[in-house]
C-alpha atoms as a PDB file:
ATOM      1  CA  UNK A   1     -15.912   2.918   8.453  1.00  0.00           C
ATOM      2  CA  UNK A   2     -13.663   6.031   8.892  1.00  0.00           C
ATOM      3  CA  UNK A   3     -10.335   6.581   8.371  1.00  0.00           C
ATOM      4  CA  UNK A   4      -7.657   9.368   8.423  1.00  0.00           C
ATOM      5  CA  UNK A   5      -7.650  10.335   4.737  1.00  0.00           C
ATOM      6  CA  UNK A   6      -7.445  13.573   2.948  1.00  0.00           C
ATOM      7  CA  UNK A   7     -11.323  14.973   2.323  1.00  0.00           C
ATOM      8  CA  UNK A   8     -12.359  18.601   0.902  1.00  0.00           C
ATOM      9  CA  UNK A   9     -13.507  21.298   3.678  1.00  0.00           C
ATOM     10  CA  UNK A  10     -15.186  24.367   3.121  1.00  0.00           C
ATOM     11  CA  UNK A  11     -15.255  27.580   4.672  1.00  0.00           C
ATOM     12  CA  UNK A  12     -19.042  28.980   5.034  1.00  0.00           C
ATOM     13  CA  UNK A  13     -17.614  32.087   5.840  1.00  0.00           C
ATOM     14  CA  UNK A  14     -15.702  32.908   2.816  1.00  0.00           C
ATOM     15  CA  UNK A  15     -18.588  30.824   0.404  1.00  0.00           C
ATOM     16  CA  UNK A  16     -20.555  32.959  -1.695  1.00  0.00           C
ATOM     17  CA  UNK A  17     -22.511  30.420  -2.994  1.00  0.00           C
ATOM     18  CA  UNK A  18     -20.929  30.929  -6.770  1.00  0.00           C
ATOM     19  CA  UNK A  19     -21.675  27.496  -7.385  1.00  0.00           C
ATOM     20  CA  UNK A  20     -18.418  27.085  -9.615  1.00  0.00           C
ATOM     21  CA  UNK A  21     -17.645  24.075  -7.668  1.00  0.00           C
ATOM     22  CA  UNK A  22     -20.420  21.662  -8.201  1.00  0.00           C
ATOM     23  CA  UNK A  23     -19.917  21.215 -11.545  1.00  0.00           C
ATOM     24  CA  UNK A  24     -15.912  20.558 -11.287  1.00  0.00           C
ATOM     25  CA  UNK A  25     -16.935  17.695  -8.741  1.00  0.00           C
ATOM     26  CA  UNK A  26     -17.300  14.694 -10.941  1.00  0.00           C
ATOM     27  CA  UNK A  27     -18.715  12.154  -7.886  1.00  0.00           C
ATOM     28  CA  UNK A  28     -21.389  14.725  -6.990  1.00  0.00           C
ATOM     29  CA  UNK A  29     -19.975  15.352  -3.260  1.00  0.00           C
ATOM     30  CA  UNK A  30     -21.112  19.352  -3.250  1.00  0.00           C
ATOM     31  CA  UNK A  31     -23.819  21.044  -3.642  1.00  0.00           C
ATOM     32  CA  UNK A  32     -25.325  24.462  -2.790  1.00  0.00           C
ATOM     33  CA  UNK A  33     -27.697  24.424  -0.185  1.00  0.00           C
ATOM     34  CA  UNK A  34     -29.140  27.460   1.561  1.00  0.00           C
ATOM     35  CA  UNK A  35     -27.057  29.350  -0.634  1.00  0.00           C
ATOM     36  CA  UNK A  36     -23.596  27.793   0.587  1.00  0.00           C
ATOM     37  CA  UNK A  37     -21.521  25.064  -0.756  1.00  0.00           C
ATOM     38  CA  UNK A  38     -21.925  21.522   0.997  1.00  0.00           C
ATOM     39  CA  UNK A  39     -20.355  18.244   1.471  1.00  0.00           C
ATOM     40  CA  UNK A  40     -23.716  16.098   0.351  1.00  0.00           C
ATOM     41  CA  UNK A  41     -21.962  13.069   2.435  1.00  0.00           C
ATOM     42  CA  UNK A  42     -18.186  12.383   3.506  1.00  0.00           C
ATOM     43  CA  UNK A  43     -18.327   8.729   1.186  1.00  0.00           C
ATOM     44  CA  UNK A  44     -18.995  10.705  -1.856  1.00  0.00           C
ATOM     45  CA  UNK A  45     -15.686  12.729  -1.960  1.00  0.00           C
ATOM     46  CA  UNK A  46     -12.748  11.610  -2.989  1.00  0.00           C
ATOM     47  CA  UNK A  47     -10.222  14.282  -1.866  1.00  0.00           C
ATOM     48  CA  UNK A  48      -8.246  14.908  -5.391  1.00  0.00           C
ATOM     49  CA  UNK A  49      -9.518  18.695  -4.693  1.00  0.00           C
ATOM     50  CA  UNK A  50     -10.678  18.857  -8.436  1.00  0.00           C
ATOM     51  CA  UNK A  51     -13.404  21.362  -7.014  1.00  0.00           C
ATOM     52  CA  UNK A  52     -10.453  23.812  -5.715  1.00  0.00           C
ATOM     53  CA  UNK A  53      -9.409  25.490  -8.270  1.00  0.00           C
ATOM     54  CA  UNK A  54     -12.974  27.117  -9.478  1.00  0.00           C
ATOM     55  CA  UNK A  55     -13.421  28.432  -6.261  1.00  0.00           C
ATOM     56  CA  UNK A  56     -12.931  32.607  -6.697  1.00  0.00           C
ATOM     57  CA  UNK A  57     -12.871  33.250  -3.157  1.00  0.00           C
ATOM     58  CA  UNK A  58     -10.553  30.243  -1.351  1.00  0.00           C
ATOM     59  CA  UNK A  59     -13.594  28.676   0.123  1.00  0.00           C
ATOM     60  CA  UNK A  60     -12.156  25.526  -0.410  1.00  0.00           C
ATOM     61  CA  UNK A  61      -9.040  23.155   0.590  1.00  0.00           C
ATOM     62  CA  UNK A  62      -8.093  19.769   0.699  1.00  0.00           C
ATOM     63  CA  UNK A  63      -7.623  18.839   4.818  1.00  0.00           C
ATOM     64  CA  UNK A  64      -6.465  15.230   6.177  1.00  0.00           C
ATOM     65  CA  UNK A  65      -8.823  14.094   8.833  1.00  0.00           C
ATOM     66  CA  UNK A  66     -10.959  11.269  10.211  1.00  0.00           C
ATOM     67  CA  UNK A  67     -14.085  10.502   7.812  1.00  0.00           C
ATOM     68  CA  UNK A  68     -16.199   8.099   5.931  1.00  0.00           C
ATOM     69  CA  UNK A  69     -13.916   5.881   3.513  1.00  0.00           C
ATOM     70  CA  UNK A  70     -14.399   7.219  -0.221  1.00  0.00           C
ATOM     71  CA  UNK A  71     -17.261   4.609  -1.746  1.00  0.00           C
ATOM     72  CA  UNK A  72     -17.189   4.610  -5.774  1.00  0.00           C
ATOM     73  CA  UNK A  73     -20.209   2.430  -5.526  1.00  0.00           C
ATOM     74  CA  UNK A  74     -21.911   4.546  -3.531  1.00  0.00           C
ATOM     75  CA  UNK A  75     -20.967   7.635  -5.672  1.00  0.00           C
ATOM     76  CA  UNK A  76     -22.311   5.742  -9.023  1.00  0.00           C
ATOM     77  CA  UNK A  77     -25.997   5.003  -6.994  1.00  0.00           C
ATOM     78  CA  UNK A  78     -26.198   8.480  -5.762  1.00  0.00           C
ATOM     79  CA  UNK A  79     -25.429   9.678  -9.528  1.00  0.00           C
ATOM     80  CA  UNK A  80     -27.626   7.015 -11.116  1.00  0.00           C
ATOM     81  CA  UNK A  81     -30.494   8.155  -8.232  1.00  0.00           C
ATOM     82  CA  UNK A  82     -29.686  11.994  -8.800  1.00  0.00           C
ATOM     83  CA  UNK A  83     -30.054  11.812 -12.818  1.00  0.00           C
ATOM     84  CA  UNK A  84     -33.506   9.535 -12.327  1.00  0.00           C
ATOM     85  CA  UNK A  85     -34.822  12.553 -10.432  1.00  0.00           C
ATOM     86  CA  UNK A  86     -34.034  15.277 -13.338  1.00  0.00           C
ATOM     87  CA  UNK A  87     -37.218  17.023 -15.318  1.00  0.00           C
ATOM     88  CA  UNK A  88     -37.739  15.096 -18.666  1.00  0.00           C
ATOM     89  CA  UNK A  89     -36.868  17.559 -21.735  1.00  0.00           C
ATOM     90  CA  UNK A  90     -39.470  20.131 -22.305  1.00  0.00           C
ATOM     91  CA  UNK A  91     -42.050  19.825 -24.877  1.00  0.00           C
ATOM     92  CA  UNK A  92     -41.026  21.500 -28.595  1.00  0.00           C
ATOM     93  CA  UNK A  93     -44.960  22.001 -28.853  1.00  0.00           C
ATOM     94  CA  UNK A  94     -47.218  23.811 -27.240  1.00  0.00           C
ATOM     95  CA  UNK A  95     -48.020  22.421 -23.996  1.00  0.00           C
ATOM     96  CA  UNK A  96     -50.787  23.044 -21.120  1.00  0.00           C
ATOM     97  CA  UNK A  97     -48.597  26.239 -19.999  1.00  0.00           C
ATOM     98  CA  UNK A  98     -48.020  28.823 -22.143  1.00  0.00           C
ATOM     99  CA  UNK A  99     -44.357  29.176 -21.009  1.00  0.00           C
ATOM    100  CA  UNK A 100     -43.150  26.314 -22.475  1.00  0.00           C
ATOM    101  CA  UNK A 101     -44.682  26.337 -25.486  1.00  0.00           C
ATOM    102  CA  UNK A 102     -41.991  27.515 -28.546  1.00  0.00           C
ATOM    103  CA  UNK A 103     -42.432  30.709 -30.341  1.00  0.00           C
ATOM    104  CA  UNK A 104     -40.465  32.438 -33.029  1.00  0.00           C
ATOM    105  CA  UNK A 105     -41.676  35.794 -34.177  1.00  0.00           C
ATOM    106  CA  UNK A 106     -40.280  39.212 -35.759  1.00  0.00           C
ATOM    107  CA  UNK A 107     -38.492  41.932 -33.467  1.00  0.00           C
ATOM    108  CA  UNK A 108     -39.886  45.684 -33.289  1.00  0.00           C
ATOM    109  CA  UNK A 109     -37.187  46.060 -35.978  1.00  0.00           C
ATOM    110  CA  UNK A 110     -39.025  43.684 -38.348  1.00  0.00           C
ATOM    111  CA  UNK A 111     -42.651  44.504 -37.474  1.00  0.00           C
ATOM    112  CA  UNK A 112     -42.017  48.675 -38.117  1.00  0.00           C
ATOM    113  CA  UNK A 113     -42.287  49.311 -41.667  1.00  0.00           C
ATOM    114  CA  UNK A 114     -39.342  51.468 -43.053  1.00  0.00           C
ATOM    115  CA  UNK A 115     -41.426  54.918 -43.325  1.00  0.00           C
ATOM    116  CA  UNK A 116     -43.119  54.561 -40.388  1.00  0.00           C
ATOM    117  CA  UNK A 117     -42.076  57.165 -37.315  1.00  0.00           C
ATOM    118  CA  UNK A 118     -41.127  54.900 -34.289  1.00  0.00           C
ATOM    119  CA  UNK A 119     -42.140  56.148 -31.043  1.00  0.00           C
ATOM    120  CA  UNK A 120     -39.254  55.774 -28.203  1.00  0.00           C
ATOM    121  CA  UNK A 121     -36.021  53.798 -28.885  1.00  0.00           C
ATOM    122  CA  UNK A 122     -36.578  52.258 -24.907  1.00  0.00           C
ATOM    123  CA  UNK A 123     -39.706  50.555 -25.442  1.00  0.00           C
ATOM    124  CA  UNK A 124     -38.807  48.484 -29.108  1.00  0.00           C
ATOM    125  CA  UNK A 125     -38.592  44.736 -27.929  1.00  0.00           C
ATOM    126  CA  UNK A 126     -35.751  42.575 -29.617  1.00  0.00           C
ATOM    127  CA  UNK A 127     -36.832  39.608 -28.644  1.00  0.00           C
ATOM    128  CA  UNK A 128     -37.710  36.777 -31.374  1.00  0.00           C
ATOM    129  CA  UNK A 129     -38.836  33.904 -29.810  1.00  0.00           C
ATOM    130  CA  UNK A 130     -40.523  32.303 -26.717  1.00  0.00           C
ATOM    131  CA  UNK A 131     -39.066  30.729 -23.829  1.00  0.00           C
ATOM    132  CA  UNK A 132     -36.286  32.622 -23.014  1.00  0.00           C
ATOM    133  CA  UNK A 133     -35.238  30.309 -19.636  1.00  0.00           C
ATOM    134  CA  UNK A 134     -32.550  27.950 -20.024  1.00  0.00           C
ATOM    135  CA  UNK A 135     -34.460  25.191 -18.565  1.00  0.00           C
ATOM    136  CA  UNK A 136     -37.207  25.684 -20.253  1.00  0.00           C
ATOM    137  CA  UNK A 137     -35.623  25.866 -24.143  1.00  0.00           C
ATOM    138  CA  UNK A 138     -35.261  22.586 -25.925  1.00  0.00           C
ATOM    139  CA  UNK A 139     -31.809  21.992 -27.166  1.00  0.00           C
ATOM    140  CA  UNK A 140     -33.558  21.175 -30.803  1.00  0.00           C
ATOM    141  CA  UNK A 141     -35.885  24.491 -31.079  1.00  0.00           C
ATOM    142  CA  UNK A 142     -35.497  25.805 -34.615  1.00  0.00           C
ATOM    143  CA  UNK A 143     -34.458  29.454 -33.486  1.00  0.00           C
ATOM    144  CA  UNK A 144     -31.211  28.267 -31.894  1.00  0.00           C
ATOM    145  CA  UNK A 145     -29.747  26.868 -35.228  1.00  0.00           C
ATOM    146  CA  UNK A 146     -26.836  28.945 -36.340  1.00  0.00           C
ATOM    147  CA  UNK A 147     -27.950  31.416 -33.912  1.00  0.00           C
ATOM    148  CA  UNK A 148     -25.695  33.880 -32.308  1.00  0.00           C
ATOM    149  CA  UNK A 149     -26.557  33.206 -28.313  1.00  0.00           C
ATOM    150  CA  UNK A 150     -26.913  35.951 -25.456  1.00  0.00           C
ATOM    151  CA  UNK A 151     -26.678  34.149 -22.108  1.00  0.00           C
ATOM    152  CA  UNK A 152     -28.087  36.706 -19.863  1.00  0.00           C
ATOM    153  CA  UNK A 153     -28.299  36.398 -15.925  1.00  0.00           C
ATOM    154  CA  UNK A 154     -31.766  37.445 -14.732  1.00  0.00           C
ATOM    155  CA  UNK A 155     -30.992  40.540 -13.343  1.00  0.00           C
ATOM    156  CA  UNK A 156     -29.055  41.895 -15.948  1.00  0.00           C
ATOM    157  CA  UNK A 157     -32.425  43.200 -17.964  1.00  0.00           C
ATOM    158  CA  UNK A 158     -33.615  44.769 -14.903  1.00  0.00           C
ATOM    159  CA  UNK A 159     -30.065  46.399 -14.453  1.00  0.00           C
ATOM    160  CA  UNK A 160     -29.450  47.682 -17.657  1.00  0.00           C
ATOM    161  CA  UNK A 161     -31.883  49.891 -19.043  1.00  0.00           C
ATOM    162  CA  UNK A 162     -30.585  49.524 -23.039  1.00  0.00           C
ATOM    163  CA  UNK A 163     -30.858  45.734 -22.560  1.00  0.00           C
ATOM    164  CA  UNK A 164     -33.091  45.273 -25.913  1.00  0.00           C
ATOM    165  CA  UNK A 165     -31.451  47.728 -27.983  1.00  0.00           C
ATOM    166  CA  UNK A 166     -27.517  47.092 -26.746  1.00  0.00           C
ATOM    167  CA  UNK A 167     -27.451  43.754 -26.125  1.00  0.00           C
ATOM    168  CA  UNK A 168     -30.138  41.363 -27.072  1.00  0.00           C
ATOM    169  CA  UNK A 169     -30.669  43.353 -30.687  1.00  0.00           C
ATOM    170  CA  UNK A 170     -30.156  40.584 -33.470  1.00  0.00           C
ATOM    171  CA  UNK A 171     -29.409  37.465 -30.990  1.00  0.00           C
ATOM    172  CA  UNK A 172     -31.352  34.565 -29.095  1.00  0.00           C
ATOM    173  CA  UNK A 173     -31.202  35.323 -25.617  1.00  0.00           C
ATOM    174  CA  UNK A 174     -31.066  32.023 -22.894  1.00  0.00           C
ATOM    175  CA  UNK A 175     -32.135  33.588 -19.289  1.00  0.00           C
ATOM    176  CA  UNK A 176     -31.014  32.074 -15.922  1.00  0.00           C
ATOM    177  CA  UNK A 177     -29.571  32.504 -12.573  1.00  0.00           C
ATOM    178  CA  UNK A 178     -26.252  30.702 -11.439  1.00  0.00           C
ATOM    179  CA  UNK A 179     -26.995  30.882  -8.061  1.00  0.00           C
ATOM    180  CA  UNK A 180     -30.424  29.637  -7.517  1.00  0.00           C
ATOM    181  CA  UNK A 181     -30.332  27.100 -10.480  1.00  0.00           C
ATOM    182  CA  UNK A 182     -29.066  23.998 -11.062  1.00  0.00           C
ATOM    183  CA  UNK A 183     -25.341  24.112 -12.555  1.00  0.00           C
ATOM    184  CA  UNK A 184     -24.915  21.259 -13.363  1.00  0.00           C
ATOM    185  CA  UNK A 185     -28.321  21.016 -15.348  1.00  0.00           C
ATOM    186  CA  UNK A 186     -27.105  24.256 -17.623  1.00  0.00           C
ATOM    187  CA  UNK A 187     -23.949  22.617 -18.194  1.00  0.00           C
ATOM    188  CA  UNK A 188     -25.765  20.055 -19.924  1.00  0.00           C
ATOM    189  CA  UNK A 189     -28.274  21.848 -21.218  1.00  0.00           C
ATOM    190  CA  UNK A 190     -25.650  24.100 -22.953  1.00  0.00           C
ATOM    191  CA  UNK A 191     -23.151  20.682 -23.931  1.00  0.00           C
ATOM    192  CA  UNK A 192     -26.578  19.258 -25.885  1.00  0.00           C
ATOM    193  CA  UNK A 193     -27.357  22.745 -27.023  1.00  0.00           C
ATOM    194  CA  UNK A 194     -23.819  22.971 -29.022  1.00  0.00           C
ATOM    195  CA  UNK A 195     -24.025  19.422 -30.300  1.00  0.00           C
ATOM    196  CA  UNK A 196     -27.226  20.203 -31.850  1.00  0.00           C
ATOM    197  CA  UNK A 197     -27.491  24.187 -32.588  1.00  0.00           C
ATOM    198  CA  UNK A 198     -24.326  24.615 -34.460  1.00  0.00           C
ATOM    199  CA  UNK A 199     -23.738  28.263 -32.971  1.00  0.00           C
ATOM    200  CA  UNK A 200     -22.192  30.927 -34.013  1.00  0.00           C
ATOM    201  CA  UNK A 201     -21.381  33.005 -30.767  1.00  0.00           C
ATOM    202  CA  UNK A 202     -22.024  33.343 -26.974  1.00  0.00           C
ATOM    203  CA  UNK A 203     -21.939  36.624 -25.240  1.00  0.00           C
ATOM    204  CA  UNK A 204     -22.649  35.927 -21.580  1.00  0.00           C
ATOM    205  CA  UNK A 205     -23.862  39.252 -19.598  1.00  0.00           C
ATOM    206  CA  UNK A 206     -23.652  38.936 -15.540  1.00  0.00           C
ATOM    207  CA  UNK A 207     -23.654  40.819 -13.123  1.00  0.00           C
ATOM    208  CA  UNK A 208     -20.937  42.344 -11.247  1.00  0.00           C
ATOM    209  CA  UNK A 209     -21.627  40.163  -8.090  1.00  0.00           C
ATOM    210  CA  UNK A 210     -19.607  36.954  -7.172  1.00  0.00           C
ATOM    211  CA  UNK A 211     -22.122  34.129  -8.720  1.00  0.00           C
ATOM    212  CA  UNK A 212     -22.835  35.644 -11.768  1.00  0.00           C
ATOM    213  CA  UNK A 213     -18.981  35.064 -12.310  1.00  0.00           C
ATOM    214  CA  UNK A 214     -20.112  31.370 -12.712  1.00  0.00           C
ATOM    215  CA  UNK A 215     -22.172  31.771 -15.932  1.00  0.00           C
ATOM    216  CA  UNK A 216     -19.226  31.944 -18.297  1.00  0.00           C
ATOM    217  CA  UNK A 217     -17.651  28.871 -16.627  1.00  0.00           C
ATOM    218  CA  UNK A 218     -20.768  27.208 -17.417  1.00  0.00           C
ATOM    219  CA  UNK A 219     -20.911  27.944 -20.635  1.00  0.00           C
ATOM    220  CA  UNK A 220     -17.461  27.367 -21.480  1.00  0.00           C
ATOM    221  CA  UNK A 221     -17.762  23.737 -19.614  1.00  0.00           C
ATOM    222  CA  UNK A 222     -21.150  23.055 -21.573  1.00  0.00           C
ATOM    223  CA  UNK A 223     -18.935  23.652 -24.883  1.00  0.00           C
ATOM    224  CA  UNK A 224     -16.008  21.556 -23.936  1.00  0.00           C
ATOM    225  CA  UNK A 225     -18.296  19.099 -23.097  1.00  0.00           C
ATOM    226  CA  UNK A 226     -19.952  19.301 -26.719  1.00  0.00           C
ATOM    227  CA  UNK A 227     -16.414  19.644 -28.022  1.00  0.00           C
ATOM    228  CA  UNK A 228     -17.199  22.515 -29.476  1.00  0.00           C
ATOM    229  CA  UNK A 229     -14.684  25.875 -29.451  1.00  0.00           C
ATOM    230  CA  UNK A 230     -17.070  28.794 -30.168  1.00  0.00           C
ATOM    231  CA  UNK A 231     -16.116  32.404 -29.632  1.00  0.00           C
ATOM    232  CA  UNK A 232     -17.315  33.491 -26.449  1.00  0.00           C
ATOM    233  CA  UNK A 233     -17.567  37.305 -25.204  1.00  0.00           C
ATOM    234  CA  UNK A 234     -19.003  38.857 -21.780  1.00  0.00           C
ATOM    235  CA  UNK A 235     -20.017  41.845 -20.640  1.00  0.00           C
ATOM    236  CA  UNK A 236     -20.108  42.797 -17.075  1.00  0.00           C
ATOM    237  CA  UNK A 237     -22.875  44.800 -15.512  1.00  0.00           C
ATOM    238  CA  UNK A 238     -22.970  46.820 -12.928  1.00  0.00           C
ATOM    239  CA  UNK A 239     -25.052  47.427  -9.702  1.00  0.00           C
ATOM    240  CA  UNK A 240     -26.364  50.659 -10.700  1.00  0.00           C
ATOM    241  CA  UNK A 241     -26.843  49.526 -14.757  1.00  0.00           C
ATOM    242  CA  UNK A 242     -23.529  50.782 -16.331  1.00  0.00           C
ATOM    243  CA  UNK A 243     -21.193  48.347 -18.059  1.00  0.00           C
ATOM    244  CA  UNK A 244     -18.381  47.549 -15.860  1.00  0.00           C
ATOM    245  CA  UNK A 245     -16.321  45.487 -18.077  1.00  0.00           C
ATOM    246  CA  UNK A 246     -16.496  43.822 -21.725  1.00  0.00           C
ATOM    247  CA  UNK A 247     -14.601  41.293 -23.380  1.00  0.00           C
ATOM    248  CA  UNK A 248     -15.673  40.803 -27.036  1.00  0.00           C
ATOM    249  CA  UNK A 249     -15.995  37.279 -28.427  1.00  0.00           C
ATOM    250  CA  UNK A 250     -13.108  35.298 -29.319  1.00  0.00           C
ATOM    251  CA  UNK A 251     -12.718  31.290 -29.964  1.00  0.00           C
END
C-alpha cells in the first residue's frame, strides 16, 4: 500500500558511484548498480536518511512523497535472503586455484644476501605472502597476525611507480576496488579481520578519484565494528603517480 511518507531520493546526476552509502544503510535499501546508487525497493527504506551523511557529493536527501509503506519484515527476509547468497569463507589451504591458496614467503630484501650487488631498486618485490585480494584473504591467515596492514586500491600499484619500495616495503598489503566490489562484504571482511589479526596499523592508499575516498570509511567502519581503535594513515595518489596527500597513522 502507499502512503505519503518521507523516503530517500537520489540524484544520478551528482552520484559517483562512491558507494559510501550502502554500508550506512542498515535495512539494505541501496545499492550500486551500473555504477550508480539505487533504491533496491521503496518497502526497504525507512527514510531516517542514515545514508546522507556519507554521501561526498549531495547525491542524496530525504523527500516526502507517495511510496510503498516501510516493511521491517520484508527488510529482515531480504537481509536473511541477501546473506544466504554470500561466497562461503575461502579455503586457508591450497585449493583447485592457485589464487586462493595461502602463501607466506621472504621479500627481495630477505632473499638478497648482504654482499650481494642488487640490480635496480624498481624491480625488488616486497611482497610476502599470497593472496593479496580482500575477498580472497581469510580473516585467520597466519601473515595477518600482528601485522601492520596496507589497504591498497587496485590502481594505486599501477599509478605509483615506487609502490614496492615506498609503500608496501615491510607490510601485508589487502588489494581491492571500492567501486566495483562489494562494500558491505569488506566491511565485514575487515570487522572479522580485527577481531582475529590483532593489528598493528592500517595505511589505506587510494586514488585521487571520488570512490577511492570510500576505502578509508570502510576500513574505519570494519574496525568499529570489531571494536577495535587502530591507528589508521592514508596516502592519496594521484592521476599521473605523484602523492597528492598523506596523513600518517594515528588511533
Amino acid at each position: 500500500m502507499k502512503i505519503e511518507r518521507k523516503i530517500v531520493e537520489i540524484d544520478e546526476s551528482l552520484c559517483d558511484g562512491c558507494g559510501n552509502c550502502v554500508p550506512s544503510c542498515a535495512e539494505g535499501a541501496i545499492e550500486v548498480r551500473d555504477g550508480k546508487a539505487r533504491l533496491v525497493a521503496e518497502k526497504f527504506c525507512d527514510g531516517l536518511g542514515a545514508c546522507l551523511g556519507d554521501c561526498p557529493t549531495g547525491a542524496l536527501r530525504i523527500i516526502e512523497r507517495e511510496a510503498e509503506d516501510f516493511d521491517e519484515e520484508a527488510v529482515e527476509h531480504y537481509l536473511n535472503e541477501k546473506e544466504s547468497r554470500k561466497p562461503q569463507e575461502p579455503p586457508t589451504v591450497v585449493s583447485k586455484c592457485p589464487s586462493a591458496g595461502l602463501m607466506s614467503f621472504p621479500s627481495a630484501d630477505e632473499c638478497s644476501p648482504a654482499n650481494e650487488p642488487r640490480t635496480s631498486v624498481s624491480s625488488e618485490s616486497q611482497l610476502t605472502h599470497w593472496p593479496v585480494q580482500i575477498r580472497l584473504v581469510p580473516p585467520t591467515a597466519p601473515f595477518l597476525k600482528g601485522a601492520d596492514l596496507l589497504v591498497a586500491a587496485d590502481c594505486t600499484a599501477i599509478a605509483y611507480p615506487r609502490f614496492h619500495q615506498d609503500l608496501l616495503k615491510g607490510k601485508v598489503v589487502l588489494m581491492g576496488c571500492p567501486k566495483f566490489d562489494d562494500v558491505e562484504e569488506y566491511v565485514e571482511r575487515f570487522a572479522d579481520i580485527f577481531k582475529n589479526a590483532d593489528i598493528r596499523s592500517v595505511t589505506v592508499v587510494d586514488m585521487e578519484v571520488p570512490c577511492c575516498s570510500a576505502l578509508p570509511m570502510i576500513v574505519r567502519k570494519g574496525a568499529a565494528a570489531a571494536g577495535k581503535q587502530i591507528p589508521l594513515g592514508e596516502i592519496v595518489i594521484g592521476r599521473q603517480g605523484g602523492v597528492v596527500h598523506k596523513e600518517d597513522c594515528a588511533a
